[in-house]
Protein backbone atom coordinates (compact mmCIF):
# COMPACT_ATOMS: atom_id res chain seq x y z
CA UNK A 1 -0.02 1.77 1.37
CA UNK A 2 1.58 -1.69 1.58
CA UNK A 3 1.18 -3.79 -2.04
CA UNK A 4 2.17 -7.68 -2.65
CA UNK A 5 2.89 -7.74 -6.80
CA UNK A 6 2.43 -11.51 -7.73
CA UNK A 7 3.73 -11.87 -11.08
CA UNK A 8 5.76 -14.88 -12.93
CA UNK A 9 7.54 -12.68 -15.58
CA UNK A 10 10.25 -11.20 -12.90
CA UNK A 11 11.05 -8.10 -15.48
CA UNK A 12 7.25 -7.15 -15.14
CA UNK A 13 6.77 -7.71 -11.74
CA UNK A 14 10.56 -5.72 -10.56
CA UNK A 15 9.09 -2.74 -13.33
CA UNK A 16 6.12 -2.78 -11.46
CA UNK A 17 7.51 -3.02 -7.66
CA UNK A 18 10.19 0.05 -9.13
CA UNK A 19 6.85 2.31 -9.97
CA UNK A 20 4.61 1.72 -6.94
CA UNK A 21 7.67 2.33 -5.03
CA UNK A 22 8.04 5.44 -6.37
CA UNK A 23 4.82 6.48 -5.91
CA UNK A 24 5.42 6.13 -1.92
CA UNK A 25 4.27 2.34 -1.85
CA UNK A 26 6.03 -0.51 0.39
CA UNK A 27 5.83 -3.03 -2.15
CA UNK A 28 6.54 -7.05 -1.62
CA UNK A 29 7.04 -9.28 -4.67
CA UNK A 30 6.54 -12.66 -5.34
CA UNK A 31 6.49 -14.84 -8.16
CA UNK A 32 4.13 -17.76 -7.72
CA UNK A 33 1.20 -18.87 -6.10
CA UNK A 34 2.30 -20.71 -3.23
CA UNK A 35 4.61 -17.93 -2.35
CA UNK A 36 1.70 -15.20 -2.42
CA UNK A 37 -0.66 -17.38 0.20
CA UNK A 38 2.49 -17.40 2.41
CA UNK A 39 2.86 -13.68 2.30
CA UNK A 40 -0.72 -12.83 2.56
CA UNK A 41 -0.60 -15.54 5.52
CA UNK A 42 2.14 -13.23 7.58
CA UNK A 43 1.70 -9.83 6.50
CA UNK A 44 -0.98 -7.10 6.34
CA UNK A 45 -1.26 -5.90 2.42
CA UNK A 46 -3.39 -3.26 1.67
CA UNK A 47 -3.72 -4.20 -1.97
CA UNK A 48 -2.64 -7.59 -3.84
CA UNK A 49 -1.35 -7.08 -7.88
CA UNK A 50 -2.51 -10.73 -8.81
CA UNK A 51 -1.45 -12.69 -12.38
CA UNK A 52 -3.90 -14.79 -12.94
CA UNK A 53 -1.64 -17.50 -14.65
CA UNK A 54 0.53 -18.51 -11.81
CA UNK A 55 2.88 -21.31 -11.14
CA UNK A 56 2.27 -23.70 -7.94
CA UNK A 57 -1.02 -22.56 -7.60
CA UNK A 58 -3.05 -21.13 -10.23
CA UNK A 59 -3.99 -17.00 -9.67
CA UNK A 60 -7.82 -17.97 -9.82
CA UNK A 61 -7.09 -20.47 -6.16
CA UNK A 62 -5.18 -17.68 -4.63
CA UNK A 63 -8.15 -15.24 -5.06
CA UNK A 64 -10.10 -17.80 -4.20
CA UNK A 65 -8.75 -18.31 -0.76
CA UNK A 66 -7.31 -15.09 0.30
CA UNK A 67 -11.43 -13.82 -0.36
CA UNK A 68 -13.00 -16.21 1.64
CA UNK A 69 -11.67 -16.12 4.28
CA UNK A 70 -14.25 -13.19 4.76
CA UNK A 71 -12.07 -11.24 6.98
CA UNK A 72 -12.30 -7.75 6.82
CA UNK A 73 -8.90 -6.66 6.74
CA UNK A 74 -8.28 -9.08 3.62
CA UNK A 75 -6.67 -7.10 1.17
CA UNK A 76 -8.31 -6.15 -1.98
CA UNK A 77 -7.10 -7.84 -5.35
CA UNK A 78 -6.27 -6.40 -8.86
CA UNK A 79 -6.43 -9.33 -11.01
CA UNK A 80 -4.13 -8.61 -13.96
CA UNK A 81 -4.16 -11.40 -17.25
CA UNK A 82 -3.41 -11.87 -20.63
CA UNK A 83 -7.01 -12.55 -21.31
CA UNK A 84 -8.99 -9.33 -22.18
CA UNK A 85 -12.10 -10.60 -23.31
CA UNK A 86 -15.35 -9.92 -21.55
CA UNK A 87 -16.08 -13.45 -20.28
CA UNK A 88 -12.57 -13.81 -18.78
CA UNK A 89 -13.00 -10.46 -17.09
CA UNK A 90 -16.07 -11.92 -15.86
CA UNK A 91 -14.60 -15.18 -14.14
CA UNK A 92 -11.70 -12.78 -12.45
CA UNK A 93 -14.43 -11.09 -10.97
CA UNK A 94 -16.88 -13.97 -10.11
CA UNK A 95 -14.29 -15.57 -7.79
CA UNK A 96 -13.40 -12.59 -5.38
CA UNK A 97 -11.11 -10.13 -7.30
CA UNK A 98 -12.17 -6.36 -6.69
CA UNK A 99 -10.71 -5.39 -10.15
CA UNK A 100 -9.47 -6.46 -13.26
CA UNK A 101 -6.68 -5.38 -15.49
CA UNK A 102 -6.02 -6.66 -18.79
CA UNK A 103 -2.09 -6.68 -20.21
CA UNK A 104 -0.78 -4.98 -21.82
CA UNK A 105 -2.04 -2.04 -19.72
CA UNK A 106 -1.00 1.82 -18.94
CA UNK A 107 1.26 1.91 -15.71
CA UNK A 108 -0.59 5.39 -14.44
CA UNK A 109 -4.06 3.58 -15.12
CA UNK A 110 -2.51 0.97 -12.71
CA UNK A 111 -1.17 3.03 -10.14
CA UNK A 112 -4.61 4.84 -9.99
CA UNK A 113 -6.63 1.33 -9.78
CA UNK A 114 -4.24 0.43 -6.59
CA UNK A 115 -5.21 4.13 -4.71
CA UNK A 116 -8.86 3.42 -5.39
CA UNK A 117 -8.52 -0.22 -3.93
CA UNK A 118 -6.76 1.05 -1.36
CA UNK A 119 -9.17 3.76 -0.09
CA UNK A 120 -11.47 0.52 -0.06
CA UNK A 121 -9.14 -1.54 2.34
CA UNK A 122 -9.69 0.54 5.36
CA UNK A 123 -11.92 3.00 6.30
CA UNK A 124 -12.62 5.41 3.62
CA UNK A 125 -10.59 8.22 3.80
CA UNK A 126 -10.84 11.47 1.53
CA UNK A 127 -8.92 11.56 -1.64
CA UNK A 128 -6.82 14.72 0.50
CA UNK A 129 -6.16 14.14 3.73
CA UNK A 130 -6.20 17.17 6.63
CA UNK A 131 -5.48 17.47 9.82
CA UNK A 132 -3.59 20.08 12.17
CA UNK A 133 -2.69 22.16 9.13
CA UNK A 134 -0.98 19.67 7.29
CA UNK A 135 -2.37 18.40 4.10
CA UNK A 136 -1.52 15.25 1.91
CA UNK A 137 -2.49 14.50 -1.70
CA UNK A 138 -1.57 10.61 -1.93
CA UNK A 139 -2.21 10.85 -5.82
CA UNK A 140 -0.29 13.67 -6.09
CA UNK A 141 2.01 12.85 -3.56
CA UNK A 142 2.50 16.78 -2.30
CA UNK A 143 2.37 17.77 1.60
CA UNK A 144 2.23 21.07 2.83
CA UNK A 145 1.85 22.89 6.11
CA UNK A 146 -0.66 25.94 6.45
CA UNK A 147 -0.33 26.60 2.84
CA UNK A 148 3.58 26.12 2.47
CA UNK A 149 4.95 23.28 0.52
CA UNK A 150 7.18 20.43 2.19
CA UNK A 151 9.70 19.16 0.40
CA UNK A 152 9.32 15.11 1.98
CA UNK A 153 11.25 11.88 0.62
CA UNK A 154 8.66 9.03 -0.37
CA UNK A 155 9.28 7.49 3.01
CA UNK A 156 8.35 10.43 4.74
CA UNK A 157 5.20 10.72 2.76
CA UNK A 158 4.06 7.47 3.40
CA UNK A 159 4.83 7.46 7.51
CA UNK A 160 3.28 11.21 7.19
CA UNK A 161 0.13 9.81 4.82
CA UNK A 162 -0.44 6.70 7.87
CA UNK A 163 -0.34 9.21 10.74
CA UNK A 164 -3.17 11.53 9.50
CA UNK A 165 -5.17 8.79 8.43
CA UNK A 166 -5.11 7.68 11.81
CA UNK A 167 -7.73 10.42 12.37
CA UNK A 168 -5.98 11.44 15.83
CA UNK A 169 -5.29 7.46 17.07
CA UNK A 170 -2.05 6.23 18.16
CA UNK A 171 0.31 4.43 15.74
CA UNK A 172 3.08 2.43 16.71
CA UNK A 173 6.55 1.92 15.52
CA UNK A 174 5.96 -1.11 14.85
CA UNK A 175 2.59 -0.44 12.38
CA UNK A 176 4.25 2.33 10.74
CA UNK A 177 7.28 -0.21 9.91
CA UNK A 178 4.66 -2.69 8.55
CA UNK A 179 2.52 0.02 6.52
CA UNK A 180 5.63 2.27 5.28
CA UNK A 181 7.88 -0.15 4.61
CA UNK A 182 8.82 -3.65 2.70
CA UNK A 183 9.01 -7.24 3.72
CA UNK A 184 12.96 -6.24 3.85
CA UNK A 185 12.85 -4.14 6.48
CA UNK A 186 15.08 -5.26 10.08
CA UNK A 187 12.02 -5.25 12.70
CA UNK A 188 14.82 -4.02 14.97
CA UNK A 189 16.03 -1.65 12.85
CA UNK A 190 15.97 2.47 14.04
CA UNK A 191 14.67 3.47 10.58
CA UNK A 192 10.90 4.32 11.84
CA UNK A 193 13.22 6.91 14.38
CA UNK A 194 15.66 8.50 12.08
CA UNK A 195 12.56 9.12 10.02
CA UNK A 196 10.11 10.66 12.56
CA UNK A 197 13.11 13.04 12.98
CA UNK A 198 13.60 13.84 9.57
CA UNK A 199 9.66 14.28 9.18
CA UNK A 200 9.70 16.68 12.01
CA UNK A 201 12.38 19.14 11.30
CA UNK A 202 10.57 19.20 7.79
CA UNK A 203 7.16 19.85 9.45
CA UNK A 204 8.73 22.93 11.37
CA UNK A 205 7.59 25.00 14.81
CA UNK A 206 5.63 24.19 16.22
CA UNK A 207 5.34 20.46 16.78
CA UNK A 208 2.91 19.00 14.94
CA UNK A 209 3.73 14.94 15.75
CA UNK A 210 3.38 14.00 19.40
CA UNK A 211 4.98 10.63 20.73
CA UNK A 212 3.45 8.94 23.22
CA UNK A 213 5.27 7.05 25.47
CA UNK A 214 5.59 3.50 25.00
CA UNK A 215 2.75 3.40 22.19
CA UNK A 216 4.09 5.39 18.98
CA UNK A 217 3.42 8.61 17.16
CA UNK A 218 0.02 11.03 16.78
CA UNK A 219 -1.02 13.91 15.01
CA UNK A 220 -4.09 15.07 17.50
């Protein structure tokens, strides 16, 4: 899952970006407005952690916009305020956000409020996710293989999480780079390769990930 944090009060939004991250989650951050449209413009976010009061341009105009554009891979938003009264929860809602979080709030509430967005980004997939023998719990982030535990690094959980959500389709290096990893990340770098090799050795005999030439990876 790929998340943009918008958030003025850096310490909040880098304690933030430090959790999702290590719940398995490529996480962007930004710290105004302006800066949020520009990221939402260029990348694809699965989930957007909005403040509602926002320098540049106010957190209510960036819901505003990034919802209608009406296009349905927008990512959903978790508006997140100061305000917790009813009415303000209310006008969060009214202009596009898919949930609303009042400060101060519990971090594990949070994280659980981005999974359920998530599953509501794409098509739904089950809360575990099966396929070949190997089995992911995202909340719990565990994997195993016909009943035996693997032992995976976050990154490996999240390029392992993308693949059998594919439901059998192709994905290519370049998608797993974009869903698996940050805004950081060297398009030209090997790091989608080293980690398909890790993954594998991990995954054990016999080979569960096929590549297909010049697409990407599979689990069929």
């Amino acid at each position: 899952m790929r998340v943009l944090v918008v958030e003025d009060e850096t310490v909040l939004a880098d304690a933030i970006a430090r959790g999702l991250r290590r719940e398995a989650m490529a996480v962007d951050v930004v710290h105004d407005g302006a800066a949020a449209l520009e990221r939402v413009a260029v990348n694809r976010y699965d989930v957007v952690v909005l403040d509602r009061d926002l320098p540049r341009v106010h957190g209510d105009d960036v819901c505003r916009r990034v919802t209608a554009a009406l296009d349905r891979a927008a990512p959903r938003i978790l508006m997140l305020t100061a305000s917790a009264g009813v009415d303000e929860r209310v006008d969060g809602l009214t202009l596009g956000a898919d949930d609303y979080l009042p400060k101060p709030f519990a971090f594990t509430e949070l994280v659980a409020r981005i999974r359920a967005l998530g599953r509501r980004s794409r098509p739904a997939l089950p809360p575990v996710i099966e396929r070949g023998g190997v089995v992911v719990d995202p909340a719990r982030r565990v994997a195993s293989r016909d009943g035996n535990f693997l032992r995976l690094t976050n990154k490996e959980l999240a390029v392992l999480e993308v693949l059998l959500g594919a439901d059998g389709a192709v994905v290519s290096a370049e998608e797993l780079l974009e869903r698996a990893w940050d805004e950081h990340a060297d398009p030209f770098t090997n790091a989608v390769r080293v980690t398909m090799v890790k993954l594998r050795r991990k995954l054990g005999s016999p080979p569960v990930v096929e590549t297909v030439a010049g697409s990407g990876y599979r689990i069929p």
